[in-house]
C-alpha atoms as a PDB file:
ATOM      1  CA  UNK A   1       0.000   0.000   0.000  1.00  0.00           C
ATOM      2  CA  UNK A   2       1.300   3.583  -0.310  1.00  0.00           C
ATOM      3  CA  UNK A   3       0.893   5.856   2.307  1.00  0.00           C
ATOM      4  CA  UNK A   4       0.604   8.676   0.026  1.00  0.00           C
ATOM      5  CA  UNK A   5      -2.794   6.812  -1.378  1.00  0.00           C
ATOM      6  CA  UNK A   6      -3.501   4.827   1.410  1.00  0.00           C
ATOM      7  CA  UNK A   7      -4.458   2.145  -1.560  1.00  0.00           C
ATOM      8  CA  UNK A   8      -2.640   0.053  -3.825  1.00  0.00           C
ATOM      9  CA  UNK A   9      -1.779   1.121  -7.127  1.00  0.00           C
ATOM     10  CA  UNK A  10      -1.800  -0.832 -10.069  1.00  0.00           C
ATOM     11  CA  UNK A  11       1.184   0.123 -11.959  1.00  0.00           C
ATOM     12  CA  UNK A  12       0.233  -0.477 -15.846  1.00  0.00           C
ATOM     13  CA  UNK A  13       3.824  -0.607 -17.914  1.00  0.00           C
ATOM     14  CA  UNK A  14       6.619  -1.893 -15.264  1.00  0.00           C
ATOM     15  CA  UNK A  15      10.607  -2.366 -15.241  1.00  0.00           C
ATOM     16  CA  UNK A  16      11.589  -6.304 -15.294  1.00  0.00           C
ATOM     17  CA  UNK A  17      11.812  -7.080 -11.141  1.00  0.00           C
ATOM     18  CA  UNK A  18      14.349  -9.828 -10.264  1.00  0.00           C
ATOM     19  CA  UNK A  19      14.182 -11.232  -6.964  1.00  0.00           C
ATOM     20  CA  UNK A  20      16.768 -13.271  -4.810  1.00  0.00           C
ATOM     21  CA  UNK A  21      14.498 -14.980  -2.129  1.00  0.00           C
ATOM     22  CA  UNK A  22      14.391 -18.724  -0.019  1.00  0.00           C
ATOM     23  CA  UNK A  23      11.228 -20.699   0.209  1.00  0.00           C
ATOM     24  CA  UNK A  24      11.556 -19.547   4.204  1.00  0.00           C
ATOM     25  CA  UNK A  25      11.849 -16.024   3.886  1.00  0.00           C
ATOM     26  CA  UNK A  26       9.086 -14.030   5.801  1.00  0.00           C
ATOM     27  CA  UNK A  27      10.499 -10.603   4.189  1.00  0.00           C
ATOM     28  CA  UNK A  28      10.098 -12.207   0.714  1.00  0.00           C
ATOM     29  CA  UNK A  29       6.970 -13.158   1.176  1.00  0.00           C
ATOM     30  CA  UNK A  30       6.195  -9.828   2.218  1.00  0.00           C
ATOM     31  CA  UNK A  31       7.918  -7.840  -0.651  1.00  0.00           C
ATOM     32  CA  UNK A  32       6.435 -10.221  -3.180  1.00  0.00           C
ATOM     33  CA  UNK A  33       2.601  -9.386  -1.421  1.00  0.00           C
ATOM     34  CA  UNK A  34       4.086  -5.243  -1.645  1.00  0.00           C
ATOM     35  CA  UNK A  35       4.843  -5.828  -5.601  1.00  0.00           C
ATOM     36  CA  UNK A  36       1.887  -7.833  -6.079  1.00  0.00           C
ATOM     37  CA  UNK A  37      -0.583  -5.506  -5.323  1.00  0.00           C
ATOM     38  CA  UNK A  38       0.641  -2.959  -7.109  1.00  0.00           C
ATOM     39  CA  UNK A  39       0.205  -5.565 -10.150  1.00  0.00           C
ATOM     40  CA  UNK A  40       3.913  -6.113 -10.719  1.00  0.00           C
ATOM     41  CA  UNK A  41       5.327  -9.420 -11.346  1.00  0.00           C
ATOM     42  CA  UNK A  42       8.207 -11.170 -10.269  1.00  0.00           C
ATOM     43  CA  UNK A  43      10.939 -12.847 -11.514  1.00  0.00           C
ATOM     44  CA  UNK A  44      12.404 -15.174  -8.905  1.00  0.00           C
ATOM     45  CA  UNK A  45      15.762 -16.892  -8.449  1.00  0.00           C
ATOM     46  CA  UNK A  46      15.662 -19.445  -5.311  1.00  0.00           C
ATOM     47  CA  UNK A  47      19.171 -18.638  -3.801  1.00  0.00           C
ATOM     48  CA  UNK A  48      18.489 -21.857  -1.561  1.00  0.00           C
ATOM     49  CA  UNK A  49      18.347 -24.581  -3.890  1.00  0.00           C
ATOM     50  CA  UNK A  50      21.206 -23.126  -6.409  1.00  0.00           C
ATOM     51  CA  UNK A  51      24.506 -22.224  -4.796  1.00  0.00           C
ATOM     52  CA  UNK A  52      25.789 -20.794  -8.175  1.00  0.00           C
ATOM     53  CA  UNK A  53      22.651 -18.176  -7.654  1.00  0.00           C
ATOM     54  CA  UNK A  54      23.251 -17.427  -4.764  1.00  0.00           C
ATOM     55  CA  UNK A  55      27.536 -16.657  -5.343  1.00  0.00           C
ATOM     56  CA  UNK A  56      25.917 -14.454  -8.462  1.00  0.00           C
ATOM     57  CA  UNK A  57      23.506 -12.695  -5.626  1.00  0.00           C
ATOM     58  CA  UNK A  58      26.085 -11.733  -3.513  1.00  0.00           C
ATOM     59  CA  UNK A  59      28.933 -10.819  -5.996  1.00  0.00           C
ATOM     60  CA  UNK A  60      25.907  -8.493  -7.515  1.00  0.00           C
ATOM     61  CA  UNK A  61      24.934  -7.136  -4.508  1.00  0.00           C
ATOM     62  CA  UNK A  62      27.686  -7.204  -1.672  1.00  0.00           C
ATOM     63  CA  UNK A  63      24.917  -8.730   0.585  1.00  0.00           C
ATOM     64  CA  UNK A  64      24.522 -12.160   1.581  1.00  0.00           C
ATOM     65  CA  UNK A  65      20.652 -11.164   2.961  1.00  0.00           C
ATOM     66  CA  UNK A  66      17.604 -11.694   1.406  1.00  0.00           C
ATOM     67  CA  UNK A  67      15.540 -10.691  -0.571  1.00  0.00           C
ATOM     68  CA  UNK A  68      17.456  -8.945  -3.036  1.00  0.00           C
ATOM     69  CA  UNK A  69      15.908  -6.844  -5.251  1.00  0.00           C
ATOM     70  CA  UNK A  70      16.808  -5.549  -8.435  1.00  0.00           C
ATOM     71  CA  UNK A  71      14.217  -2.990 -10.519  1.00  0.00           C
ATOM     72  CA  UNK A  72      14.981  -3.049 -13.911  1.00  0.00           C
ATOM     73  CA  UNK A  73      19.169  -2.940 -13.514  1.00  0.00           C
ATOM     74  CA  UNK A  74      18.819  -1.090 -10.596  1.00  0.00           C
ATOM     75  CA  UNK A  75      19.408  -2.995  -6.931  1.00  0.00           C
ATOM     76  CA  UNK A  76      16.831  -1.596  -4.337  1.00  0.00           C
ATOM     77  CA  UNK A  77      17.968  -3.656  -1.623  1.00  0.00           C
ATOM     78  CA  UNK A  78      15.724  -5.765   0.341  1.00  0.00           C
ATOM     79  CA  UNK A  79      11.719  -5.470   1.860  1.00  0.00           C
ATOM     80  CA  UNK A  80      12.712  -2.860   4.648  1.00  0.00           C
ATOM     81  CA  UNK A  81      13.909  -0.515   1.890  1.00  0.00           C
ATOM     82  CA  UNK A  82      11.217  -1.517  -1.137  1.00  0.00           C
ATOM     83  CA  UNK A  83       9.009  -0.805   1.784  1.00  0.00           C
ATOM     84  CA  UNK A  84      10.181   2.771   2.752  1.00  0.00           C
ATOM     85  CA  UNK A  85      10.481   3.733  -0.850  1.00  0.00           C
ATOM     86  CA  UNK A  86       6.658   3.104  -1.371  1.00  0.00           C
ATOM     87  CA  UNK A  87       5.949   4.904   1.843  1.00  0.00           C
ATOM     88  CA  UNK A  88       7.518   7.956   0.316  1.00  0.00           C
ATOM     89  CA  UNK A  89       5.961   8.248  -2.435  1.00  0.00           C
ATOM     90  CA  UNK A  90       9.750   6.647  -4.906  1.00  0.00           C
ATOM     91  CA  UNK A  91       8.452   3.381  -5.131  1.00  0.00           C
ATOM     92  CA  UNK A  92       5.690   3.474  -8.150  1.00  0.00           C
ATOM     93  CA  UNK A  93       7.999   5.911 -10.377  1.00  0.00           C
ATOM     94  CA  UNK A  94      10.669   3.646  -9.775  1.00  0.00           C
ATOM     95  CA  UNK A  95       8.645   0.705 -10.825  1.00  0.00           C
ATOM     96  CA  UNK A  96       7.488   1.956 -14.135  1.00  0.00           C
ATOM     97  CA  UNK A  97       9.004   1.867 -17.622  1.00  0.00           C
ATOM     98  CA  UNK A  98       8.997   5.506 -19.493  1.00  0.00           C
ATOM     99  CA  UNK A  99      10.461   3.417 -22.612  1.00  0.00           C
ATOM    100  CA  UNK A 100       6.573   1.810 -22.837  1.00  0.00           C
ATOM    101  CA  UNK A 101       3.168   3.559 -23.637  1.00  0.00           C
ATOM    102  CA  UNK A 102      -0.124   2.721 -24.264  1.00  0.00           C
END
């Protein structure tokens, strides 16, 4: 939800999202529920199964933490900060593609 809106919005043309997560991850789940309803999809790579992901996650990132999340190239960090960023008001720009129209 933003707190700008106090809704979700849908975002209609978005940036690719790439997400490093486990099948345990509460903060995962939680980012993946944020994206969702906004109407954004995810692409996820399961850094606990693949231990060639997860080298490439933290060689990308510096962080050995997840989620990881990237926005297009762009690496946001994890839920706490995907979180902030839609409670300011960054996260929706962020999120969509000025490259695609209607």
């Amino acid at each position: 939800m933003s707190a700008k809106g106090c809704r979700p919005t849908r975002i209609r043309f978005v940036k690719k999202i790439l997400m490093y997560t486990t099948k345990w991850c509460p903060f995962c789940v939680m980012a993946k529920r944020l994206l969702a309803a906004k109407g954004v999809s995810v692409e996820e790579v399961a850094v606990d199964t693949d231990p060639t992901r997860r080298l490439e996650m933290v060689q990308r990132t510096g962080r050995r933490t997840v989620p990881q999340i990237f926005i297009g190239e762009q690496h946001v960090g994890g839920f706490e900060e995907i979180a902030a960023l839609d409670h300011n008001g960054e996260l929706d720009p962020l999120l969509t593609d000025p490259t695609r129209s209607a």
